[in-house]
C-alpha atoms as a PDB file:
ATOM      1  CA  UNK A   1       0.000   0.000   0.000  1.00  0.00           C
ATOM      2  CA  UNK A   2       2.988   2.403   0.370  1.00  0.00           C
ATOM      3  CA  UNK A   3       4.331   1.908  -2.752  1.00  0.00           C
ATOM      4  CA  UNK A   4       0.325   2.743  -3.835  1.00  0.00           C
ATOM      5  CA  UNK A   5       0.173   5.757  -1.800  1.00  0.00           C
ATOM      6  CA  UNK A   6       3.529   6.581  -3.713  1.00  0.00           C
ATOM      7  CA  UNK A   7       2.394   6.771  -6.896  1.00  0.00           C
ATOM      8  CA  UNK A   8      -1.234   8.711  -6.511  1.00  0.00           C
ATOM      9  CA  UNK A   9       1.106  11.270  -4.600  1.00  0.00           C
ATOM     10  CA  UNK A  10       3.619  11.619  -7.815  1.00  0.00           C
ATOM     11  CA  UNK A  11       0.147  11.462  -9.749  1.00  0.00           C
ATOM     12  CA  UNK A  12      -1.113  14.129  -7.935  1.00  0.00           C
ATOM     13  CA  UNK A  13       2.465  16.337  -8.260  1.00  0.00           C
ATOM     14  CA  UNK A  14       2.191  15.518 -12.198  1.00  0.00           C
ATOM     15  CA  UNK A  15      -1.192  16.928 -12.267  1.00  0.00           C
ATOM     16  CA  UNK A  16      -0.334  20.009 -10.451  1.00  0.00           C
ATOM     17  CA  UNK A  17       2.593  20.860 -12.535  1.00  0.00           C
ATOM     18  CA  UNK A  18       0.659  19.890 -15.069  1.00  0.00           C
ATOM     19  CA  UNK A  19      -2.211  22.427 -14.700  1.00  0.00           C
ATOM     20  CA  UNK A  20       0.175  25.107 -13.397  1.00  0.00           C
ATOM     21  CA  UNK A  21       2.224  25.075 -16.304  1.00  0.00           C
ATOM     22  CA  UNK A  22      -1.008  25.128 -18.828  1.00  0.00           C
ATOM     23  CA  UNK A  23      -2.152  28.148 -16.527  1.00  0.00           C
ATOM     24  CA  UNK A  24       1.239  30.057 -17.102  1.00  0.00           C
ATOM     25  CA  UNK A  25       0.759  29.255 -20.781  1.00  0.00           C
ATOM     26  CA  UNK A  26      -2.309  31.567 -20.719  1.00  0.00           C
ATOM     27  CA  UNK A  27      -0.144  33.758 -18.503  1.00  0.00           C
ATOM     28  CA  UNK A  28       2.461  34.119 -21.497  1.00  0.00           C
ATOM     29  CA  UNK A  29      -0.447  34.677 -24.056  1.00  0.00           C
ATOM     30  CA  UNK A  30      -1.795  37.626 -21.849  1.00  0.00           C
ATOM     31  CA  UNK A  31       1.889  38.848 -21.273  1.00  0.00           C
ATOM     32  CA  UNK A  32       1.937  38.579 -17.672  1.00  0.00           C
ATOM     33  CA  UNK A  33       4.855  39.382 -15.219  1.00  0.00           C
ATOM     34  CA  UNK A  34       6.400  36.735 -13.566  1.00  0.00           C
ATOM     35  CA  UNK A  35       3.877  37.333 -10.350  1.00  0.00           C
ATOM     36  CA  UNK A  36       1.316  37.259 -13.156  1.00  0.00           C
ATOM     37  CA  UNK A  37       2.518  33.452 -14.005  1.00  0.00           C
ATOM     38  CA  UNK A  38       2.475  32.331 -10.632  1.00  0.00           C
ATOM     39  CA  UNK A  39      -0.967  33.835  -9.649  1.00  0.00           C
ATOM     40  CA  UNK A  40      -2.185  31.864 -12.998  1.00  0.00           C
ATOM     41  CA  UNK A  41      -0.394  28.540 -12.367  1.00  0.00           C
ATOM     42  CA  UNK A  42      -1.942  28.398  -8.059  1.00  0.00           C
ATOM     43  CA  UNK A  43      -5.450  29.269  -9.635  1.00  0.00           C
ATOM     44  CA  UNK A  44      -5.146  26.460 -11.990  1.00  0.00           C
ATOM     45  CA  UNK A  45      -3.419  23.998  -9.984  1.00  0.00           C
ATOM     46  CA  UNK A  46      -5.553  24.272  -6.929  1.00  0.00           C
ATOM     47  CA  UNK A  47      -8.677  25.645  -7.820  1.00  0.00           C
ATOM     48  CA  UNK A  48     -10.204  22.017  -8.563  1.00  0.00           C
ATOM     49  CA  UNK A  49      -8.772  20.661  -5.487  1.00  0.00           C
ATOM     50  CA  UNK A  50      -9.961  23.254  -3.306  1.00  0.00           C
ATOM     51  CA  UNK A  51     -13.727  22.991  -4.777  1.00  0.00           C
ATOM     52  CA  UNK A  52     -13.459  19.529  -4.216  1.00  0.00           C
ATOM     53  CA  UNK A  53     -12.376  19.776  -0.613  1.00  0.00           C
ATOM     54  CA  UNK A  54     -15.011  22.520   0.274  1.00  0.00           C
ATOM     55  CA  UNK A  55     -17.683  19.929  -0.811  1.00  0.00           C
ATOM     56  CA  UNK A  56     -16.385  17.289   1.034  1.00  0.00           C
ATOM     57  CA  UNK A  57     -15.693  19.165   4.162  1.00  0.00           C
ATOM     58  CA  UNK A  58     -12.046  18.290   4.128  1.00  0.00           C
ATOM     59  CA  UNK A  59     -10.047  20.825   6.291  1.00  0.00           C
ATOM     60  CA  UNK A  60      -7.981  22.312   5.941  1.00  0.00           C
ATOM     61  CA  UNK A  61      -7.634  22.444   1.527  1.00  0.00           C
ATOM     62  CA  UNK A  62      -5.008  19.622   0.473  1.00  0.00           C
ATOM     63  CA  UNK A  63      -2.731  22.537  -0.889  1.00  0.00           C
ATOM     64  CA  UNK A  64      -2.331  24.815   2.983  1.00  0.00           C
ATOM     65  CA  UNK A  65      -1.200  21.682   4.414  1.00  0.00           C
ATOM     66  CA  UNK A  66       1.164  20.793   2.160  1.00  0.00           C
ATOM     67  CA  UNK A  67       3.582  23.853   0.882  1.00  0.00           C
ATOM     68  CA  UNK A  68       5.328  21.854  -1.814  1.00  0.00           C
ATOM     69  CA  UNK A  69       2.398  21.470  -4.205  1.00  0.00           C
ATOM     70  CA  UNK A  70       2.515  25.422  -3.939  1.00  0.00           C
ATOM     71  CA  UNK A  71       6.326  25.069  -4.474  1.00  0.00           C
ATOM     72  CA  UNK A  72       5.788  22.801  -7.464  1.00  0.00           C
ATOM     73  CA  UNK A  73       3.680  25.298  -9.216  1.00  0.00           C
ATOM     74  CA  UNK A  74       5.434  28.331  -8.613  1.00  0.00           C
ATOM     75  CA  UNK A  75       8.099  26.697 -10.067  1.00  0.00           C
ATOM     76  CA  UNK A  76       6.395  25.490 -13.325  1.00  0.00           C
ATOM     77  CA  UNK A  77       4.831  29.012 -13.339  1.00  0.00           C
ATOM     78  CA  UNK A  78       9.032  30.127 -13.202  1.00  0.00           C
ATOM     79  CA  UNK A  79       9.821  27.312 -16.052  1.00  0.00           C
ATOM     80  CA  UNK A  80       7.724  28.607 -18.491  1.00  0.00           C
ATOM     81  CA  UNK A  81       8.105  32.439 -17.459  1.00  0.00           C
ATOM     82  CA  UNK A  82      11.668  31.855 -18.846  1.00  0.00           C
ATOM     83  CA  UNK A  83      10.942  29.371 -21.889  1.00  0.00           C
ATOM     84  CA  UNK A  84       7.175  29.808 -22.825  1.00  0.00           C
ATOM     85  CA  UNK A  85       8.768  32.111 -25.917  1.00  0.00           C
ATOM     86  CA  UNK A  86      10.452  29.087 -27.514  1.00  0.00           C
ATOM     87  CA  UNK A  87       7.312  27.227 -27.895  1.00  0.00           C
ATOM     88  CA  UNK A  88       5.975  28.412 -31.552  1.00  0.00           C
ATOM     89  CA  UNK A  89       2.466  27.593 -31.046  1.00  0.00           C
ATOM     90  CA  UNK A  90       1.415  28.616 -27.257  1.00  0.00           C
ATOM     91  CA  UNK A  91      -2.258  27.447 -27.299  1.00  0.00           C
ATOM     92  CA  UNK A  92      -1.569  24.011 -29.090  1.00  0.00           C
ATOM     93  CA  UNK A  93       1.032  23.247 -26.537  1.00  0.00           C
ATOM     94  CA  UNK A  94      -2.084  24.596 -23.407  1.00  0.00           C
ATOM     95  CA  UNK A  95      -4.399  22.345 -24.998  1.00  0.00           C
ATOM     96  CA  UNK A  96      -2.037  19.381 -24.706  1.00  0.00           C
ATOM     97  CA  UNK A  97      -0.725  20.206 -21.226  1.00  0.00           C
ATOM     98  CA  UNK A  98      -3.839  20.953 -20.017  1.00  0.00           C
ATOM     99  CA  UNK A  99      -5.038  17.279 -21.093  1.00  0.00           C
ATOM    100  CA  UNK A 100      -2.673  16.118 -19.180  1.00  0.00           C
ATOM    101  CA  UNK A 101      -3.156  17.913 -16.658  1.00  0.00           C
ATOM    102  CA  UNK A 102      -7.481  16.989 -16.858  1.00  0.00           C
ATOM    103  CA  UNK A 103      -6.669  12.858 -17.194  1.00  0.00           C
ATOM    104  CA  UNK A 104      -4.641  13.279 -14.101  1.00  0.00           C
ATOM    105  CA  UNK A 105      -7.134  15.390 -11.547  1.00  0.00           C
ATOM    106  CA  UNK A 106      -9.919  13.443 -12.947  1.00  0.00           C
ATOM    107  CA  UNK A 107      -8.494  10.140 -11.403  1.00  0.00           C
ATOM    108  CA  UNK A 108      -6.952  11.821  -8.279  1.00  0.00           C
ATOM    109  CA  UNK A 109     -10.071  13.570  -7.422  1.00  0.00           C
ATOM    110  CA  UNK A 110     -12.404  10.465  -8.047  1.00  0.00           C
ATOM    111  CA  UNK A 111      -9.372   8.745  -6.146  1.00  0.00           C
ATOM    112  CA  UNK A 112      -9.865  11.381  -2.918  1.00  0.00           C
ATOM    113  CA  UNK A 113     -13.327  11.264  -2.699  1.00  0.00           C
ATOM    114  CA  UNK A 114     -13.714   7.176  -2.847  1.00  0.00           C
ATOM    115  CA  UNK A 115     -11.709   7.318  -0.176  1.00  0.00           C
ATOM    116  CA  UNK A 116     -13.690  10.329   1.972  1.00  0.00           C
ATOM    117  CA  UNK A 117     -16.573   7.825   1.633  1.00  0.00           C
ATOM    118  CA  UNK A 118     -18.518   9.269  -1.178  1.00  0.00           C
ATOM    119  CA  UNK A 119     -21.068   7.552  -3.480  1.00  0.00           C
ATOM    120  CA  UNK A 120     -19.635   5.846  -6.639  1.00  0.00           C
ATOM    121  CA  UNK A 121     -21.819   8.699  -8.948  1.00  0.00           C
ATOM    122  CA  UNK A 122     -20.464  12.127  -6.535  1.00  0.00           C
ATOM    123  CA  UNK A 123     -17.090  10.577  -6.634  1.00  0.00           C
ATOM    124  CA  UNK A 124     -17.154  10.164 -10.557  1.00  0.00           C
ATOM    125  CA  UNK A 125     -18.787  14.106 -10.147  1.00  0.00           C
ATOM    126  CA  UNK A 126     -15.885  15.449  -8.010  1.00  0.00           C
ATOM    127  CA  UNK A 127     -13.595  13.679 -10.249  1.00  0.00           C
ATOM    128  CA  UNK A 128     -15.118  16.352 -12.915  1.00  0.00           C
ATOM    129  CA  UNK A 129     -15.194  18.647 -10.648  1.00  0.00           C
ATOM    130  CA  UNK A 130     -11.189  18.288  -9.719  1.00  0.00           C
ATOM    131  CA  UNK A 131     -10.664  18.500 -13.508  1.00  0.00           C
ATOM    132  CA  UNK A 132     -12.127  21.153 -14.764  1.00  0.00           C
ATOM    133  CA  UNK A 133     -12.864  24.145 -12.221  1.00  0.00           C
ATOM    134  CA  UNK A 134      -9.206  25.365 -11.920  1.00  0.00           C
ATOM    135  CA  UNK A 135      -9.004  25.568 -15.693  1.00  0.00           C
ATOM    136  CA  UNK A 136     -12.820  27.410 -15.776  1.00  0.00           C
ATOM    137  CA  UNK A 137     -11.175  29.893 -13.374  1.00  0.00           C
ATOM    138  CA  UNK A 138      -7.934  30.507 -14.970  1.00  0.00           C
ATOM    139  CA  UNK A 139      -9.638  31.341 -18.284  1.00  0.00           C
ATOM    140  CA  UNK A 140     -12.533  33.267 -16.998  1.00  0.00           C
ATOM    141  CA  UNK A 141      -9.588  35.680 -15.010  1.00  0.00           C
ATOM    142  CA  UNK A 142      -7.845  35.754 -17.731  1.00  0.00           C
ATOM    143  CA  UNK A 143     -10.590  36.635 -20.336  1.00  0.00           C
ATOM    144  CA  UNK A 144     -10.302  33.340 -22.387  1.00  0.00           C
ATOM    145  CA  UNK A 145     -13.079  31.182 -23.191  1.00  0.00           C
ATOM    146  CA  UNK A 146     -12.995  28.125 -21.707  1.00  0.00           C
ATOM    147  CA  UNK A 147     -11.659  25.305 -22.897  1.00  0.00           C
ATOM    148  CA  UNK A 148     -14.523  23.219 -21.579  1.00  0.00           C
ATOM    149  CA  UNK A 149     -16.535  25.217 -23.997  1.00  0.00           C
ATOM    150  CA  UNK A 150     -14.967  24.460 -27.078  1.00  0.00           C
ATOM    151  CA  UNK A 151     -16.225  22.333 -29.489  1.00  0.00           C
ATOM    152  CA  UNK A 152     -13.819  19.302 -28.133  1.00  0.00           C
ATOM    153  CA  UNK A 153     -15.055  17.143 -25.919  1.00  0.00           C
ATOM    154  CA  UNK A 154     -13.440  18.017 -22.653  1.00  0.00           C
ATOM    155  CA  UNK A 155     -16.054  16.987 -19.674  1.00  0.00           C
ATOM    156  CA  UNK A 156     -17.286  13.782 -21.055  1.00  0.00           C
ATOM    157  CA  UNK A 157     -13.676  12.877 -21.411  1.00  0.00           C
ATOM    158  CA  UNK A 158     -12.901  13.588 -17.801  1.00  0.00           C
ATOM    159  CA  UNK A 159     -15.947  11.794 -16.536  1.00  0.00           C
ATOM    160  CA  UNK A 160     -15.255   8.615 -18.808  1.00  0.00           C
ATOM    161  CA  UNK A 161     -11.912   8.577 -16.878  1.00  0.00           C
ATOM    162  CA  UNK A 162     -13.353   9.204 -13.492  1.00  0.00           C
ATOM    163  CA  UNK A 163     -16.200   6.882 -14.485  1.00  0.00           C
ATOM    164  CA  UNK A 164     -13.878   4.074 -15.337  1.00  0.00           C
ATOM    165  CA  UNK A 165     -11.398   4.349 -12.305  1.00  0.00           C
ATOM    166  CA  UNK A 166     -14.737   4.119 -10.010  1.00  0.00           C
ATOM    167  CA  UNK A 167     -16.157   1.336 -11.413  1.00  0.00           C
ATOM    168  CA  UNK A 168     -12.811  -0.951 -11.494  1.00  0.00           C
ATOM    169  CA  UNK A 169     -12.366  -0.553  -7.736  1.00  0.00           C
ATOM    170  CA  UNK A 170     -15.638  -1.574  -7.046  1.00  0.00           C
ATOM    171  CA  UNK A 171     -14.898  -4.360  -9.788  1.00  0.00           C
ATOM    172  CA  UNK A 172     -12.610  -4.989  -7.575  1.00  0.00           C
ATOM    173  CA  UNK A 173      -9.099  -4.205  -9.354  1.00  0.00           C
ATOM    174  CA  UNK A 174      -6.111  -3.487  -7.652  1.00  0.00           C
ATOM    175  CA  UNK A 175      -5.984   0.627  -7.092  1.00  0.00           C
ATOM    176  CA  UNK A 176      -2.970   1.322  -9.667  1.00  0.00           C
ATOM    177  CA  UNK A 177      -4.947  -0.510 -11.959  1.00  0.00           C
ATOM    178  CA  UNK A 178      -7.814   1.470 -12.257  1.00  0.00           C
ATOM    179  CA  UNK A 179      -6.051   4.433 -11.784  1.00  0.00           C
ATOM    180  CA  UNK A 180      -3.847   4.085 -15.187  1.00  0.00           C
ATOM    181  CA  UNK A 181      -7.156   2.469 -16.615  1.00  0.00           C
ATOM    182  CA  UNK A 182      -8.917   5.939 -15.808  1.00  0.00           C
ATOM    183  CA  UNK A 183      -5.883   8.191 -16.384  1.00  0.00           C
ATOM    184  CA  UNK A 184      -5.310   6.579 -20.201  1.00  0.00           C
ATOM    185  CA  UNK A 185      -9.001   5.999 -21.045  1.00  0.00           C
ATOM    186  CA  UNK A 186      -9.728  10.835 -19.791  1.00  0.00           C
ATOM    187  CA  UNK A 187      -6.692  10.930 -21.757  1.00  0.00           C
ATOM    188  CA  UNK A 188      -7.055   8.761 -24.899  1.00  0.00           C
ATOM    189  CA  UNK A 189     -10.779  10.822 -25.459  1.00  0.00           C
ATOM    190  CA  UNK A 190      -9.258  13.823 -25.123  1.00  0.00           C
ATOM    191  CA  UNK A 191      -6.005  13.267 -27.389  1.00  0.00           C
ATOM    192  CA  UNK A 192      -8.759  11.840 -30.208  1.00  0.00           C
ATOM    193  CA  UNK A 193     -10.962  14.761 -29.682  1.00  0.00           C
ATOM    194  CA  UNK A 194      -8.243  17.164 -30.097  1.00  0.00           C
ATOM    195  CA  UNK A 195      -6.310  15.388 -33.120  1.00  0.00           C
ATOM    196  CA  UNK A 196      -9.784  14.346 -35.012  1.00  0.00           C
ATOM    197  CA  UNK A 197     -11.902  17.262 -33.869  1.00  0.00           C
ATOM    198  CA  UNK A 198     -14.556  15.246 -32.183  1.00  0.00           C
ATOM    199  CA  UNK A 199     -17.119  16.899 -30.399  1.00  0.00           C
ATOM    200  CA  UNK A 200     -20.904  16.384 -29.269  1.00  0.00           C
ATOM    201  CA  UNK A 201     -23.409  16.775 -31.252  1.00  0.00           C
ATOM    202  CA  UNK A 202     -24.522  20.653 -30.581  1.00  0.00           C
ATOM    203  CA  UNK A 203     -27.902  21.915 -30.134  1.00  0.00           C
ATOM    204  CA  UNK A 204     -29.207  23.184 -33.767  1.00  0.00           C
ATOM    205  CA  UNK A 205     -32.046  25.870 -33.565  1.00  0.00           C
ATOM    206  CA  UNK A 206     -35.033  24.943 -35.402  1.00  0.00           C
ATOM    207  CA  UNK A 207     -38.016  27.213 -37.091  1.00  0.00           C
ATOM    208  CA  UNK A 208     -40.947  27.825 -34.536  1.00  0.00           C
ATOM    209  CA  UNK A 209     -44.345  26.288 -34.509  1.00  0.00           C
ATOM    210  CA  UNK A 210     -47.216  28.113 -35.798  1.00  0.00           C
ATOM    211  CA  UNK A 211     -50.174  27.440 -34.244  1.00  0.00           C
ATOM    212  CA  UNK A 212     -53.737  28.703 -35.546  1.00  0.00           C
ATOM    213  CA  UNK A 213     -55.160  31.270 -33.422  1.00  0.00           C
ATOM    214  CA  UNK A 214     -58.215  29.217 -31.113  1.00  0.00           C
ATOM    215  CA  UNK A 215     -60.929  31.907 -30.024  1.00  0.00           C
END
């Protein structure tokens, strides 16, 4: 179980790098200073986590009791301060980060809230949840629409991978198991949405009724 504990804990670093650096991307497109970059990569790093933990009563937020996740993405923020002008294309390389970043949380967050005794379905939602909020915030701040509300599916890939972590623990499969089962699966959807350009079918607006006037 240690060697278990290990790896969700080197998960959950990945993910926050992960996020932080996609936030300090969007930093670098809005030609932030480096306080600017930091500010970007804490919102998106933590501001899953700490949603998560505010519905699940966990005090206090994972992050204020442990200072090297805030370490870890102050220094991604620093990382790509100094190198985010080498990268030619700045969104393509957000969009790929930030899937990493979204296969990861989805899988830690269903992860943390299995294990604060949750129902299979709200640990699958906080899973989402875990995902997806910091990177809502961070683009909201920073004037961006989100990616959740581009035409790539983005949610539905995050809640395949929370949905498929859930269900092989209560399978029962071994923990690391489902958690690279849920990690590839949110991250497989996402890669094939990005490269293909799958999306959802979207609503399509359709020409009103007319209805004879009744006296």
């Amino acid at each position: 179980m240690a060697a278990l504990d290990l790896a969700l804990r080197l998960l959950d670093w990945l993910g926050i790098a992960a996020f932080a650096a996609s936030g300090a991307l969007v930093a670098s497109r809005k030609q932030m200073d480096a306080v600017g970059f930091v500010l970007m990569a804490a919102v998106t790093g933590f501001g899953g986590g700490t949603l998560r933990d505010l519905l699940l009563g966990r005090t206090p937020v994972s992050w204020l009791a442990r200072p090297e996740l805030l370490a870890i993405a102050a220094g991604a923020a620093l990382l790509v301060f100094f190198t985010a002008h080498l990268v030619e294309s700045r969104f393509r390389a957000l969009v790929w980060v930030d899937a990493a970043g979204m296969a990861l949380f989805a899988v830690v967050g269903a992860e943390i809230a299995l294990v604060a005794g949750t129902d299979p379905w709200a640990a699958v939602l906080l899973g989402v949840v875990t995902a997806t909020a910091g990177g809502i915030m961070r683009d909201v701040i920073c004037d961006e629409l989100p990616l959740i509300l581009r035409r790539e599916i983005y949610i539905t890939a995050a809640a395949a991978g929370a949905a498929a972590y859930v269900a092989l623990r209560l399978a029962p499969l071994p923990r690391d198991v489902a958690l690279l089962a849920g990690l590839l699966l949110a991250f497989g959807i996402r890669a094939a949405a990005i490269l293909r350009g799958w999306s959802l079918p979207p609503y399509r607006a359709r020409p009103a009724r007319d209805y004879p006037d009744r006296r």
